[in-house]
Protein backbone atom coordinates (compact mmCIF):
# COMPACT_ATOMS: atom_id res chain seq x y z
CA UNK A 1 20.82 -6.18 11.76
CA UNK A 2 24.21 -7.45 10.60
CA UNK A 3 22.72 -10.75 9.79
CA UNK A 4 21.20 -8.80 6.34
CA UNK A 5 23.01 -7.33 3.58
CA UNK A 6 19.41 -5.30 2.71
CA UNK A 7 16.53 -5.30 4.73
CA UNK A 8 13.85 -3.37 5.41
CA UNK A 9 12.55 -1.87 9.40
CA UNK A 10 8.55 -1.99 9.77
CA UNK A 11 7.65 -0.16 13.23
CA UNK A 12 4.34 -1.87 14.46
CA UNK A 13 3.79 0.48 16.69
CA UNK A 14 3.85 3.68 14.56
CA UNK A 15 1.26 1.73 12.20
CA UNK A 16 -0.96 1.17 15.64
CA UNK A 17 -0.75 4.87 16.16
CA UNK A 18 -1.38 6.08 12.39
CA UNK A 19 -4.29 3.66 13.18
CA UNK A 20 -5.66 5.77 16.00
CA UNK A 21 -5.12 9.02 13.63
CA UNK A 22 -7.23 8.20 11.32
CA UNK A 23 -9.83 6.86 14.29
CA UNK A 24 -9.76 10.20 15.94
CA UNK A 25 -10.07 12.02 12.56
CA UNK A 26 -13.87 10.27 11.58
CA UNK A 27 -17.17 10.40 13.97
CA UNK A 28 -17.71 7.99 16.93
CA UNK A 29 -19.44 4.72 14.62
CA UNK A 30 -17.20 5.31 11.72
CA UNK A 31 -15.78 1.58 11.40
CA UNK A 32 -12.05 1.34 9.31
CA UNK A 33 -11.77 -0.66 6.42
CA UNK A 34 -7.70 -1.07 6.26
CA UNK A 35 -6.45 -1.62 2.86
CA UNK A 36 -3.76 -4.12 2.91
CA UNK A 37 -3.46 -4.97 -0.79
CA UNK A 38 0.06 -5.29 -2.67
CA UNK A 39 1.10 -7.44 0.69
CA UNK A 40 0.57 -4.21 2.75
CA UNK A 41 2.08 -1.69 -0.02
CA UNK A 42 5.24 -3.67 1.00
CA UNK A 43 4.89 -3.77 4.56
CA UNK A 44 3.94 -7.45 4.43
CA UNK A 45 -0.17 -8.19 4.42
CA UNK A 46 -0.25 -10.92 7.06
CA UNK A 47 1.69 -9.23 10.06
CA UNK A 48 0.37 -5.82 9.07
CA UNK A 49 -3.34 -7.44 9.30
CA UNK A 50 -3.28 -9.06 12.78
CA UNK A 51 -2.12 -6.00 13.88
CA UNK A 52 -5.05 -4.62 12.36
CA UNK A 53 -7.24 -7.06 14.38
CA UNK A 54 -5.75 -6.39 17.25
CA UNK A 55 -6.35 -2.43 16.69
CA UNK A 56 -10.25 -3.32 16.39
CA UNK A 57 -10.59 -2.76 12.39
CA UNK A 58 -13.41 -3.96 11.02
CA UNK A 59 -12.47 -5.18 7.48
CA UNK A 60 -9.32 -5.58 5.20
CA UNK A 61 -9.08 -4.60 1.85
CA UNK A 62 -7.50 -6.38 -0.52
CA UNK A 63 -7.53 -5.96 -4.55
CA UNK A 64 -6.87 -9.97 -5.93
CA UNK A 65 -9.02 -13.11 -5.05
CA UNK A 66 -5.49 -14.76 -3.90
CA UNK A 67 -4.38 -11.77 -1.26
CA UNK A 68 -7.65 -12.43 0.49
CA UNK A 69 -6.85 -16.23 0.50
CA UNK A 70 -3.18 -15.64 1.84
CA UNK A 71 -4.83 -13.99 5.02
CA UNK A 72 -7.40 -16.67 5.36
CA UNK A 73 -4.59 -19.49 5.14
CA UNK A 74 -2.91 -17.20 7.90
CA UNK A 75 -5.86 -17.65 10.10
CA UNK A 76 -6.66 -13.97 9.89
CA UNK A 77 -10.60 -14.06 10.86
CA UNK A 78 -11.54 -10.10 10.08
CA UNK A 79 -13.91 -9.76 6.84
CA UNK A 80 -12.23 -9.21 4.03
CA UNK A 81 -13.46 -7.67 0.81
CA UNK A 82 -11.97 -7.57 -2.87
CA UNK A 83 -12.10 -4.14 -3.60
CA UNK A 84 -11.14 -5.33 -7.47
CA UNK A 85 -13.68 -7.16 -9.97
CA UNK A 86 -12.68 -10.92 -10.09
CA UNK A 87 -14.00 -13.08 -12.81
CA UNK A 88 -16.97 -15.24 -12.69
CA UNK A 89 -14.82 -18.39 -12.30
CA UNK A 90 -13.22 -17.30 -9.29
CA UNK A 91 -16.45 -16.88 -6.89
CA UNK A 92 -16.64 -20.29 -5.82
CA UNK A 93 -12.83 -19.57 -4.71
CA UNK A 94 -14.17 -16.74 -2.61
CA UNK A 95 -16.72 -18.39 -0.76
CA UNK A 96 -14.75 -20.92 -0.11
CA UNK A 97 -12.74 -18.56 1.88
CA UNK A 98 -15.62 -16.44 3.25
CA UNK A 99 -14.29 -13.21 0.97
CA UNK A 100 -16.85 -10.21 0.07
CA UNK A 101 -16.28 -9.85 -3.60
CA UNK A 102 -17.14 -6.55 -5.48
CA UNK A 103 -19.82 -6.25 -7.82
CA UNK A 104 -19.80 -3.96 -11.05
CA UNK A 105 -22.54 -5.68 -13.04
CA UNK A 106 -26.33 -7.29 -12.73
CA UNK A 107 -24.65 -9.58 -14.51
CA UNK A 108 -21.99 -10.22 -12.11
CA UNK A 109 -24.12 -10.40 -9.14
CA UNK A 110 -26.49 -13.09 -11.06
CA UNK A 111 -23.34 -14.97 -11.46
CA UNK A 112 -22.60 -14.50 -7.92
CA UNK A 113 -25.54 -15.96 -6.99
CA UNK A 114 -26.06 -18.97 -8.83
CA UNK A 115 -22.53 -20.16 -7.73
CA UNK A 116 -23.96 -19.39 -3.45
CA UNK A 117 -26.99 -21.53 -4.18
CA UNK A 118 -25.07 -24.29 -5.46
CA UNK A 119 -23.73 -24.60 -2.32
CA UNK A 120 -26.18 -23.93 -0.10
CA UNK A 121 -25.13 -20.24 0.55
CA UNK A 122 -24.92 -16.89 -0.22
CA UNK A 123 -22.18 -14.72 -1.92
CA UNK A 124 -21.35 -10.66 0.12
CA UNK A 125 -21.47 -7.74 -2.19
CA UNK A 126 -20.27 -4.57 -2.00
CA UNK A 127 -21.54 -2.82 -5.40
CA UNK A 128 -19.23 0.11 -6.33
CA UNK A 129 -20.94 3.11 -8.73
CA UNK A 130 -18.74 4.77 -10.65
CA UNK A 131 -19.35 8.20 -9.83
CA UNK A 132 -16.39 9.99 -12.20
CA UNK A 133 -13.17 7.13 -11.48
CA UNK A 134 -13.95 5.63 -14.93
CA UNK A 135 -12.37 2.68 -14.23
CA UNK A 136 -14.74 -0.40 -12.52
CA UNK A 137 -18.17 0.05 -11.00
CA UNK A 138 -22.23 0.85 -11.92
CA UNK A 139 -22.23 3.62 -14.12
CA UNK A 140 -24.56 6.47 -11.78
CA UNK A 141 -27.01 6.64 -14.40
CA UNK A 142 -27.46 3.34 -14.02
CA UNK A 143 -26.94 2.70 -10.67
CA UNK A 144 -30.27 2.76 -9.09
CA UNK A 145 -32.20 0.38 -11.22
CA UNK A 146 -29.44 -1.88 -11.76
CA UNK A 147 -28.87 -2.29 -7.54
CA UNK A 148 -32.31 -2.64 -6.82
CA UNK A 149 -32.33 -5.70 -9.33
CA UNK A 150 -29.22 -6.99 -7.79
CA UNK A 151 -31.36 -7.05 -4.51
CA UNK A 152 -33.98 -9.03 -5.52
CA UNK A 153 -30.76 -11.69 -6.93
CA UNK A 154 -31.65 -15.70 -4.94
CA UNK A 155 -28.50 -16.26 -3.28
CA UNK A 156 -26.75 -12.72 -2.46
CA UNK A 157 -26.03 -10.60 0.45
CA UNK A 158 -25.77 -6.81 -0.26
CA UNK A 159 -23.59 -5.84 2.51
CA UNK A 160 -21.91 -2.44 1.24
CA UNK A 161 -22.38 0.12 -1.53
CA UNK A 162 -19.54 2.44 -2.29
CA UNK A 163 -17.89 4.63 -4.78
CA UNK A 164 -13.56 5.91 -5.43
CA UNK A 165 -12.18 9.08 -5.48
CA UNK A 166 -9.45 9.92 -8.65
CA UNK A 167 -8.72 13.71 -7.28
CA UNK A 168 -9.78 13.91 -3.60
CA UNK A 169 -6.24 14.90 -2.76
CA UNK A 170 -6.23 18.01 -6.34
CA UNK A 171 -9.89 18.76 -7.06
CA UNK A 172 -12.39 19.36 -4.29
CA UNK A 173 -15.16 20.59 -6.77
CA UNK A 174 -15.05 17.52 -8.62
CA UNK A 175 -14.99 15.44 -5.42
CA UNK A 176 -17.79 17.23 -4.37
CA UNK A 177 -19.97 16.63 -7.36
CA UNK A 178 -19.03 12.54 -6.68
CA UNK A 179 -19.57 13.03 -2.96
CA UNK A 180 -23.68 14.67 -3.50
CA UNK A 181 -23.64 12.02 -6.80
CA UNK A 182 -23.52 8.96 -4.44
CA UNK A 183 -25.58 10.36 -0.97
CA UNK A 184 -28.22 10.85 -3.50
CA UNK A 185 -28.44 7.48 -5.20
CA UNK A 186 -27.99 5.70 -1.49
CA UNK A 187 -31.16 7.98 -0.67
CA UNK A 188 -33.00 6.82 -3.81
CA UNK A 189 -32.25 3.12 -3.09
CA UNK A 190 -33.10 3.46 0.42
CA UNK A 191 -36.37 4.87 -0.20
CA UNK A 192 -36.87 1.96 -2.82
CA UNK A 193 -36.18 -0.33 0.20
CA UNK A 194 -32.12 -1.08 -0.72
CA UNK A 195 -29.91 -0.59 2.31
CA UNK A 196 -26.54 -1.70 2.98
CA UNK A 197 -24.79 -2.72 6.36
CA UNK A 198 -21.69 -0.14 4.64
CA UNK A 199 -21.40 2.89 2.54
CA UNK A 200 -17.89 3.94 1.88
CA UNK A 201 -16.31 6.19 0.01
CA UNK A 202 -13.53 8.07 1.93
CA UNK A 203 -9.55 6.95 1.03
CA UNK A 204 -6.72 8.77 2.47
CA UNK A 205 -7.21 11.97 1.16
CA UNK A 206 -10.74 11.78 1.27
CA UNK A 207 -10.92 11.18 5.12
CA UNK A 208 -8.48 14.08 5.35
CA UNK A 209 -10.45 16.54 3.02
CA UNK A 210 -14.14 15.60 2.87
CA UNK A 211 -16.06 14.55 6.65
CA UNK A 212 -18.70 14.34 4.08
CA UNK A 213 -17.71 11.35 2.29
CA UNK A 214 -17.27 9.05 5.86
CA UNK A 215 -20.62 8.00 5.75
CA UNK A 216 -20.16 4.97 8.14
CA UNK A 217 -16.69 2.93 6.97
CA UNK A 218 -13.36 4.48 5.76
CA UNK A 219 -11.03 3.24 3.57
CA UNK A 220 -7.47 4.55 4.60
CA UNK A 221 -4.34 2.90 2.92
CA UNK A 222 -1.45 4.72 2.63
CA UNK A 223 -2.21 7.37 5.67
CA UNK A 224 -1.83 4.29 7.73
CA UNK A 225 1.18 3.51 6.51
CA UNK A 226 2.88 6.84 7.17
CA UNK A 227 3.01 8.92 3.91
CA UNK A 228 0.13 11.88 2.32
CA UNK A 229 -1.04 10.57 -0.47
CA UNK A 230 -0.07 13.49 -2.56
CA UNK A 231 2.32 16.28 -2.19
CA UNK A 232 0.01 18.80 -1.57
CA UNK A 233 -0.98 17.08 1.71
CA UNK A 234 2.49 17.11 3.24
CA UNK A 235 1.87 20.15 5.50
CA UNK A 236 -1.33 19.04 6.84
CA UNK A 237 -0.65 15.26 7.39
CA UNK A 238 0.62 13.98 11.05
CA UNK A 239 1.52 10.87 10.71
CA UNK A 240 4.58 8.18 10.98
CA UNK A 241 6.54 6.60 8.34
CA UNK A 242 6.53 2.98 8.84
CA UNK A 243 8.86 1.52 6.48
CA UNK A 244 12.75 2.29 6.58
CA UNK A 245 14.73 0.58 3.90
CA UNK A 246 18.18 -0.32 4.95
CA UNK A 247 21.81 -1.79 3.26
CA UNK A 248 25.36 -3.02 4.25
CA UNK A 249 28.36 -1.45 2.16
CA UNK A 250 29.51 -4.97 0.89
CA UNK A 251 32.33 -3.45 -1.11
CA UNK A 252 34.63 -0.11 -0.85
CA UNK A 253 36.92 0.61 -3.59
CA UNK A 254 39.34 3.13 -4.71
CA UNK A 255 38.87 4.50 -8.40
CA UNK A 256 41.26 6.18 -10.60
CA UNK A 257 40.14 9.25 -12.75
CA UNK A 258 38.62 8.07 -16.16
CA UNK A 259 37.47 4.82 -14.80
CA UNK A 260 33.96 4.20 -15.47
CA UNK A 261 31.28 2.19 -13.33
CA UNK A 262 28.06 -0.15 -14.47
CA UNK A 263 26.58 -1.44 -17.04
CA UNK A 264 26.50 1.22 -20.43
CA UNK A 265 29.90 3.42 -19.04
CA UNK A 266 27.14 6.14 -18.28
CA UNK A 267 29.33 7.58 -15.47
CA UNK A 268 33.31 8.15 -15.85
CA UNK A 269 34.94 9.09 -12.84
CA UNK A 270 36.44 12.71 -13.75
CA UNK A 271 39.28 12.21 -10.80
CA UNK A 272 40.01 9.30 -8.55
CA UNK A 273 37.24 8.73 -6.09
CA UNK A 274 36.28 5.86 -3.43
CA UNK A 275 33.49 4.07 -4.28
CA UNK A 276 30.76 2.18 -2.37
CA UNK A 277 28.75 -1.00 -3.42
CA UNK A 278 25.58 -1.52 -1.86
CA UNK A 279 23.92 -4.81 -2.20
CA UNK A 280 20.81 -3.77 -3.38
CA UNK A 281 19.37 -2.97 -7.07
CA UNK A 282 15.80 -3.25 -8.93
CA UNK A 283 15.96 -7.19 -8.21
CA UNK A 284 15.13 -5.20 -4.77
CA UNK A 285 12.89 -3.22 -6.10
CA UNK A 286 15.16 0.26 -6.74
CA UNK A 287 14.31 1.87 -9.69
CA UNK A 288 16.88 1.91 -12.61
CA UNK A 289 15.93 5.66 -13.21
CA UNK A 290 17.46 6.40 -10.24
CA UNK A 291 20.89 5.87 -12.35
CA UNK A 292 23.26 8.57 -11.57
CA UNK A 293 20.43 10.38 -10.07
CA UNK A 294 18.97 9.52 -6.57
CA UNK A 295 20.71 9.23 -3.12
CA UNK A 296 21.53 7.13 -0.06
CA UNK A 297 22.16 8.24 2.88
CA UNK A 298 25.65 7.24 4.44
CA UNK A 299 26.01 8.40 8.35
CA UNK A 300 23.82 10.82 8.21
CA UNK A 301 24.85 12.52 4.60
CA UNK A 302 23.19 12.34 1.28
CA UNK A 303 25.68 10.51 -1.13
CA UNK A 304 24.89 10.12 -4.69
CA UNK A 305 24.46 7.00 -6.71
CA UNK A 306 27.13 6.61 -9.78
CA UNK A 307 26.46 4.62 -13.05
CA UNK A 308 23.37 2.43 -13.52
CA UNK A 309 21.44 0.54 -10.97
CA UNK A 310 21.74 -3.11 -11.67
CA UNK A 311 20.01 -5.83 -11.05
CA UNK A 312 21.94 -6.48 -7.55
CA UNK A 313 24.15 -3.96 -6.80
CA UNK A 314 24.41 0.24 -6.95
CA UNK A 315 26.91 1.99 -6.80
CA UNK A 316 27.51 5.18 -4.33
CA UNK A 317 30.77 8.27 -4.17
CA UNK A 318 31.94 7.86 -0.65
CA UNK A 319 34.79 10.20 -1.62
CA UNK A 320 34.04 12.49 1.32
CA UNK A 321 34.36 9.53 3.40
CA UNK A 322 37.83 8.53 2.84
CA UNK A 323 37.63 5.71 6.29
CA UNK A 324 34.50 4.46 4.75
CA UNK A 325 34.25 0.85 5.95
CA UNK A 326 32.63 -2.70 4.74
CA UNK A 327 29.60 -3.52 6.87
CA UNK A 328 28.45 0.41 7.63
CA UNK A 329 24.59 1.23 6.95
CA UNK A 330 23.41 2.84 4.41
CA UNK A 331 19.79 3.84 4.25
CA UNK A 332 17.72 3.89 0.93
CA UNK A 333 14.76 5.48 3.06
CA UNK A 334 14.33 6.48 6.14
CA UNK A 335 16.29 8.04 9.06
CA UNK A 336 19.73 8.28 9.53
CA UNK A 337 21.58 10.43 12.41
CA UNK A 338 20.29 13.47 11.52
CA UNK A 339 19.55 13.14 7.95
CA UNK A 340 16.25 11.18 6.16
CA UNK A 341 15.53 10.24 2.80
CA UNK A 342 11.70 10.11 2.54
CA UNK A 343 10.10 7.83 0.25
CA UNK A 344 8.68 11.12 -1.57
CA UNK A 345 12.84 12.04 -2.68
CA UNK A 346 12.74 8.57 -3.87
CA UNK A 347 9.69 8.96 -6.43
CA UNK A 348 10.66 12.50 -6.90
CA UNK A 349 13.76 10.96 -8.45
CA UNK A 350 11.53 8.31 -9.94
CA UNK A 351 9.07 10.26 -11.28
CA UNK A 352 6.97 8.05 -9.98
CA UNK A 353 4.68 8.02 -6.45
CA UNK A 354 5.40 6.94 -3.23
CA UNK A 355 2.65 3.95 -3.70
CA UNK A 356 4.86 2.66 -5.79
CA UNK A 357 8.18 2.96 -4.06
CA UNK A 358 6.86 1.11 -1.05
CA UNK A 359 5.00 -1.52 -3.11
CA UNK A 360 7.85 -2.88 -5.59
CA UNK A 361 10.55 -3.72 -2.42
CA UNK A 362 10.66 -7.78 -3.69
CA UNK A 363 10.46 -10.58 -1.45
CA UNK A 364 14.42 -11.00 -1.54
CA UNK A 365 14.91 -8.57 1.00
CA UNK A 366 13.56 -9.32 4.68
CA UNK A 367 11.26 -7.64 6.62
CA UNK A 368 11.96 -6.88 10.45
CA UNK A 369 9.26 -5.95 12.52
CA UNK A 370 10.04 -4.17 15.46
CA UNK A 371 7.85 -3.34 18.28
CA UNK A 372 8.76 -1.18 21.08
CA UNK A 373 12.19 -0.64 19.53
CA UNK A 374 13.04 -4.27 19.71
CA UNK A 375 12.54 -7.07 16.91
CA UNK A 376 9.62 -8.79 16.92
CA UNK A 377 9.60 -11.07 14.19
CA UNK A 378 11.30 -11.72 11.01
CA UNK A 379 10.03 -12.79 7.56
CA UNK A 380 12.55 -13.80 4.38
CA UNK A 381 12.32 -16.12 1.80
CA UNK A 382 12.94 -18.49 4.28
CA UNK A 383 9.61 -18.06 6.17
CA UNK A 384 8.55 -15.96 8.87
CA UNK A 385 10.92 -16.35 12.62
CA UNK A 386 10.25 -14.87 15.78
CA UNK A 387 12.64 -13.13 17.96
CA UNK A 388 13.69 -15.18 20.87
């Protein structure tokens, strides 16, 4: 990859097999609804969804009107549904471009409606109850009255009903109570004459914890992607990172004691050490906390970063390294000889998750996809190549 000064390694074919995980881990009939919002978590939504068609998913998930719209110009034919509310305005948008919307509302759905039989058509729901995320969806009390109205809406398709987890990774009594909350208000609206195609509740964790909570479609995200969704999974999850993030050394410099480095003079070197300069900073996506905090790895071993992140550059102590050399790899995550940097360490040092490490890597660095340990294709702000 010496074409790159930063880039970033996504192996199609540990996704495919984090794929088949989560397939063997739900009943025969249990369809997949892949989430591939936040362009993937990183991993780049259009690439990462045709390989999702090609795995036989049923639907993508996606959370913005124009995510859905960036796989329909892509010619990506699986149904796609916004799992986030989108405004009134935008549902002409979204059956323009054959997207299920969510619905939260009567209100909502009446909207929905009115804008299908203007054009001769109707609108796909999924309704989401809020069964204890308290953020969008029917409140439960509410739920059954207010779906059965939405049934009887002119002009709209109830396809799926489904509710979120906020602790099925922490809190399996709560999860529980959300899990016999929603089977019991899909019974009442089935025995009002309300059924849906889909009834989904199970994320990651979910699908890991709670065989309850499958019902007939998962929703895995970042399972698929290679990481537990919480700490407390890491012993019980079998599955591949997919993303490696990867660097040149553009620079290599010898400093003198009481030199300092970056922006603020936070660090001042205490005797003479060689320093490193890796092309990459939170115009990347790093995160400025990690100032004089995280690590890269350099051929194999954990070096530390020195003085503030900037926008382009950090700064690593190669002093242990004295023949360190311009062009060498350094790895922000992922494998390296026989050492690896997890995207965990990296929002460990963050204080952050590892949704968020994966999802902030900006457009400015390139993603390689690689497919049986050759590359398959290429995208950078230059557009998308294939390999020859």
């Amino acid at each position: 990859m010496n074409r790159f000064p930063a880039w970033v390694e996504i192996n199609l074919d540990a996704a495919r097999r984090n794929i088949e995980r989560v397939r063997a881990m739900v009943p025969p009939g249990v369809a997949i609804l892949f989430v591939v919002k936040a362009d993937a978590y990183g991993h780049g939504a259009v690439r990462i969804s045709r390989l999702a068609e090609e795995c036989g998913v049923a639907m993508l998930g996606v959370a913005t009107l124009d995510e859905g719209r960036e796989l329909r110009r892509a010619g990506i034919g699986l149904p796609v549904l916004v799992l986030s509310p989108v405004l009134p305005q935008e549902i002409d948008r979204a059956l323009e471009n054959d997207l299920a919307v969510t619905a939260s509302s009567l209100e909502f759905a009446e909207a929905a409606g009115e804008a299908a039989r203007s054009r001769g058509g109707t609108c796909t729901l999924h309704v989401e109850i809020d069964t204890g995320m308290g953020r969008a969806g029917v409140p439960r009390d509410e739920a059954v009255d207010t779906i059965v109205r939405m049934s009887a809406v002119p002009g709209v398709r109830l396809e799926g009903v489904y509710t979120h987890f906020p602790v099925s990774d922490s809190d399996s009594s709560f999860t529980r109570d959300q899990i016999d909350s929603f089977t019991a208000i899909v019974d009442r609206l089935a025995a009002a004459g309300v059924t849906f195609r889909y009834v989904h509740s199970a994320n990651s964790a979910a699908i890991m914890n709670f065989p309850s909570s499958h019902f007939n479609l998962v929703r895995p995200g970042l399972f698929v992607y290679g990481h537990a969704p919480s700490t407390a999974l890491h012993d019980r999850i079998d599955v591949e990172p997919v993303m490696s993030f990867k660097a040149r050394l553009v620079l290599v410099r010898d400093m003198p004691a009481g030199a300092s480095v970056s922006y603020g003079r936070t660090y001042v070197a205490q005797q003479p050490i060689r320093m490193g300069v890796v092309p990459v900073g939170y115009g990347h996506g790093l995160s400025h906390r990690l100032s004089n905090n995280g690590h890269f790895l350099y051929r194999g071993n954990r070096v530390p970063i020195v003085g503030r992140v900037t926008m382009d550059m950090t700064m690593i102590d190669l002093s242990a390294f004295p023949d360190a050399r311009v062009g060498e790899e350094i790895v922000i995550f992922g494998r390296q000889g026989a050492g690896e940097i997890t995207a965990d360490d990296v929002a460990r040092w963050d204080e952050t998750l590892s949704y968020e490490v994966l999802c902030r890597i900006s457009k400015r660095v390139a993603r390689i996809y690689l497919r049986s340990g050759r590359i398959e294709s290429m995208k950078t702000l230059l557009g998308v190549r294939h390999a020859p």
